[in-house]
Structure formats: structure tokens, C-alpha cells
Protein backbone atom coordinates (compact mmCIF):
# COMPACT_ATOMS: atom_id res chain seq x y z
CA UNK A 1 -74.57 -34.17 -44.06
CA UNK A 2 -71.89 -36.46 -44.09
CA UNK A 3 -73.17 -39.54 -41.97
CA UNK A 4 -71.32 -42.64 -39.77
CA UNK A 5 -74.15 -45.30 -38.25
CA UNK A 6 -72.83 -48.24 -36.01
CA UNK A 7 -74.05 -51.60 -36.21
CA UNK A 8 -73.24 -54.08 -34.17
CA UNK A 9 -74.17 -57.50 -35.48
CA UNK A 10 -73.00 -61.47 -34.52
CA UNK A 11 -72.14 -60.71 -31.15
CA UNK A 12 -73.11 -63.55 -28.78
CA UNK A 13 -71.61 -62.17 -25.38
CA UNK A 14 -73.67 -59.54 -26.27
CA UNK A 15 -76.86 -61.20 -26.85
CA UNK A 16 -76.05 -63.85 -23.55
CA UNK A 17 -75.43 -60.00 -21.38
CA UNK A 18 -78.66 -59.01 -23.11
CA UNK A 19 -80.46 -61.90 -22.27
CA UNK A 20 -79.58 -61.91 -18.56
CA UNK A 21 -78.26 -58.45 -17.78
CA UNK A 22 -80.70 -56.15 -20.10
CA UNK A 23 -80.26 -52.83 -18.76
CA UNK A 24 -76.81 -53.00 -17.43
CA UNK A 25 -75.81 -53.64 -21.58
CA UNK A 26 -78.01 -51.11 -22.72
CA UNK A 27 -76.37 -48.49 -20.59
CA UNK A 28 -72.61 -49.90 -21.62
CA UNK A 29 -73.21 -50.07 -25.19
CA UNK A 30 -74.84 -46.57 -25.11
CA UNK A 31 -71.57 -45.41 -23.04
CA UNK A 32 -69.42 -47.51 -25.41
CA UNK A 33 -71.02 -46.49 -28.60
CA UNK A 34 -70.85 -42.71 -26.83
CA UNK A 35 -67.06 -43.18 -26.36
CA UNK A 36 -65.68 -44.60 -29.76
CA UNK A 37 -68.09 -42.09 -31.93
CA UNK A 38 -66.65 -39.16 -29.67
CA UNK A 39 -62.82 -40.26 -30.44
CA UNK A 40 -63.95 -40.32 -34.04
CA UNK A 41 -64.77 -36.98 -33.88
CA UNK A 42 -61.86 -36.01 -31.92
CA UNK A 43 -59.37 -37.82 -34.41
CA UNK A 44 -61.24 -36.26 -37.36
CA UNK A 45 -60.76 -32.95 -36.30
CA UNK A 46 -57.14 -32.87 -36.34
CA UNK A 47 -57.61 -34.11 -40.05
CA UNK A 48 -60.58 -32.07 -41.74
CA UNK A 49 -59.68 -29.11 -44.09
CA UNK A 50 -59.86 -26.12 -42.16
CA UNK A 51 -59.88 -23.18 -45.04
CA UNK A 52 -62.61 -21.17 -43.14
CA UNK A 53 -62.76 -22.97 -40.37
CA UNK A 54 -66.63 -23.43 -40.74
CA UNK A 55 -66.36 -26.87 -42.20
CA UNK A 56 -64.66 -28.26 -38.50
CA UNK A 57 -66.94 -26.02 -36.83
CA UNK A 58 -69.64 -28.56 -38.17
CA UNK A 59 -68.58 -31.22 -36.60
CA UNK A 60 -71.54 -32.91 -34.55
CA UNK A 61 -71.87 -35.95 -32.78
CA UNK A 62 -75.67 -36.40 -31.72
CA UNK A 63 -76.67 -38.35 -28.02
CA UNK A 64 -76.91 -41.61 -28.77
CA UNK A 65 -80.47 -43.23 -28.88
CA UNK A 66 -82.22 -46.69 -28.31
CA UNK A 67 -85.07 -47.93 -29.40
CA UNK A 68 -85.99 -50.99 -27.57
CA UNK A 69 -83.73 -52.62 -30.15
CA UNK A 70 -80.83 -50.90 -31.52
CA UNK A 71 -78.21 -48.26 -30.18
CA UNK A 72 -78.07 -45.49 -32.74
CA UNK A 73 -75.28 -42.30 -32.68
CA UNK A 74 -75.22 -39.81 -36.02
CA UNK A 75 -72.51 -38.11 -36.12
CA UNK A 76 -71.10 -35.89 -38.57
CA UNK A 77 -70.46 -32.72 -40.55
CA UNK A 78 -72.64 -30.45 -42.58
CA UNK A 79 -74.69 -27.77 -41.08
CA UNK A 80 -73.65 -24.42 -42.34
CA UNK A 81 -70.86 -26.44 -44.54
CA UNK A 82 -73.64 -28.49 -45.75
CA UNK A 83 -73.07 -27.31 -49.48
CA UNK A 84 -69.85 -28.57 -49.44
CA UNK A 85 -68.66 -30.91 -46.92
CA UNK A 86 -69.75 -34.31 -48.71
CA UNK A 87 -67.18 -33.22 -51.98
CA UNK A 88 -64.46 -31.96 -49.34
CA UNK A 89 -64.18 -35.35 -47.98
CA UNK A 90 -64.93 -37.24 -50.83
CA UNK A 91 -62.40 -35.28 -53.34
CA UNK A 92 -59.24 -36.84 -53.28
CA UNK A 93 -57.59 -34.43 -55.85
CA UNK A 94 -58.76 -31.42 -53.65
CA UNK A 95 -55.70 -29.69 -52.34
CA UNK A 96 -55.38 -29.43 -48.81
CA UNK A 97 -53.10 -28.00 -45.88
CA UNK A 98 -50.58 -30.22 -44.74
CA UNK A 99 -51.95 -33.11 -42.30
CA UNK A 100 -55.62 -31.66 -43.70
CA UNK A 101 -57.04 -34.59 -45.87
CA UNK A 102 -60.55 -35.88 -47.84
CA UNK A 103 -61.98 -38.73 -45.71
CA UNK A 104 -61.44 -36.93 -42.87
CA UNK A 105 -64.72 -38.67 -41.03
CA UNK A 106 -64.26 -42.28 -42.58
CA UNK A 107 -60.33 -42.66 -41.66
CA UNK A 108 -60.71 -42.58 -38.33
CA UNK A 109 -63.93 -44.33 -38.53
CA UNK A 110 -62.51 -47.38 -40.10
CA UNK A 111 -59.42 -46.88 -37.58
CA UNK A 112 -61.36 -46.66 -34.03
CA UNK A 113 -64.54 -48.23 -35.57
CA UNK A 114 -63.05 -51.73 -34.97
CA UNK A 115 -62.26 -50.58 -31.01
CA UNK A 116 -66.37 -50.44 -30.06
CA UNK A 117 -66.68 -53.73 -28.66
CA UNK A 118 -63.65 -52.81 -26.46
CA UNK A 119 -65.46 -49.70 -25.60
CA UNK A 120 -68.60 -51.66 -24.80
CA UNK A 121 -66.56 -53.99 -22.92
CA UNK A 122 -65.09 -51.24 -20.57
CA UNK A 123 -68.23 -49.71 -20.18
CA UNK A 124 -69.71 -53.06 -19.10
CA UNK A 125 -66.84 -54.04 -16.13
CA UNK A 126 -67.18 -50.25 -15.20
CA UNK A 127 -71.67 -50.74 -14.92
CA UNK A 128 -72.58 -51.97 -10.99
């Protein structure tokens, strides 16, 4: 399976909100993290090779998790594509349709990655 993890490291609004505000930031950065990974999925499936179909049908974004520590979301593609979704995205002499492309989970990962602290941020003015 093709795999994206967040991390969110040197934030320290976020460590101040966690300090004071614990639960409140948990449940904003699960609804942030929730938000951005579901817009990469979105964005990716306009992009991913569809020959079959089966490979987009793969698509998965998992509910997010915490630990006590960390908020966690896989997301990703595999499952009955599993045997060949890593070389479709990582081919970039494959031949696809038009607007169909390799890196079809890391280009809009590095384009809305960037956007989850705004997520977060929403998330957090939109907590009571």
C-alpha cells in the first residue's frame, strides 16, 4: 500500500492550546487532520490512472487515531490493486490517459499538505 503519515512538528500555538485547552485541540487537529487527508484523496482521484478502474476504487482514507500523543490518518491505495499501485504511481514513463498521472497520492499531498495547520486552525475557532 501506498502510504501518506502527517506530522506535525515545531508548532508552539499548538503546544500553548495543548497546554491549556487539551481536549478542545485534540478534537480540532483530529477534525483538521480528517479534513486535509480527505481533500487529498478527493484531489487524487481526479488524477490516478483509471485503466480498470480498480486501482481508484482503492482509494482509502482510514479514521484518524490518537494516542495520548500523536494524531495519526493512513491513507492510501492498494487493496485489491496492491500488486501494482506502488509502480503505477511511482513510474513516470508509464503511459497514462490524459489528466491521469504517476504520483497521483504525493501531488496533492505536497499541494494541500502545507494547508493542515489552516485546517487545524478552522477546526479550532469552529470547537466550543
Amino acid at each position: 500500500m501506498i502510504r501518506l503519515e502527517f506530522h506535525l512538528e515545531g508548532m508552539e500555538w499548538l503546544i500553548l492550546k495543548l497546554t491549556t485547552e487539551p481536549e478542545r485541540l485534540k478534537r480540532a487537529a483530529m477534525k483538521g487532520v480528517t479534513r486535509t487527508a480527505m481533500q487529498i484523496m478527493a484531489l487524487s482521484q481526479e488524477i490516478v490512472p483509471r485503466k480498470t478502474g480498480v486501482l481508484a476504487g482503492s482509494g482509502t482514507v482510514l479514521p484518524v487515531e490518537f494516542d495520548g500523543q500523536n494524531v495519526t490518518c493512513e491513507m492510501g491505495y492498494g487493496g485489491a490493486a496492491s500488486a501494482y499501485a506502488e509502480r503505477v504511481h511511482e513510474d513516470l514513463l508509464m503511459s497514462h490517459a490524459p489528466g491521469k498521472t504517476a504520483k497521483y497520492l504525493e501531488r496533492p499531498f505536497l499541494e494541500e499538505g502545507p494547508k493542515l495547520l489552516e485546517h487545524i486552525a478552522e477546526a479550532l475557532s469552529e470547537e466550543p
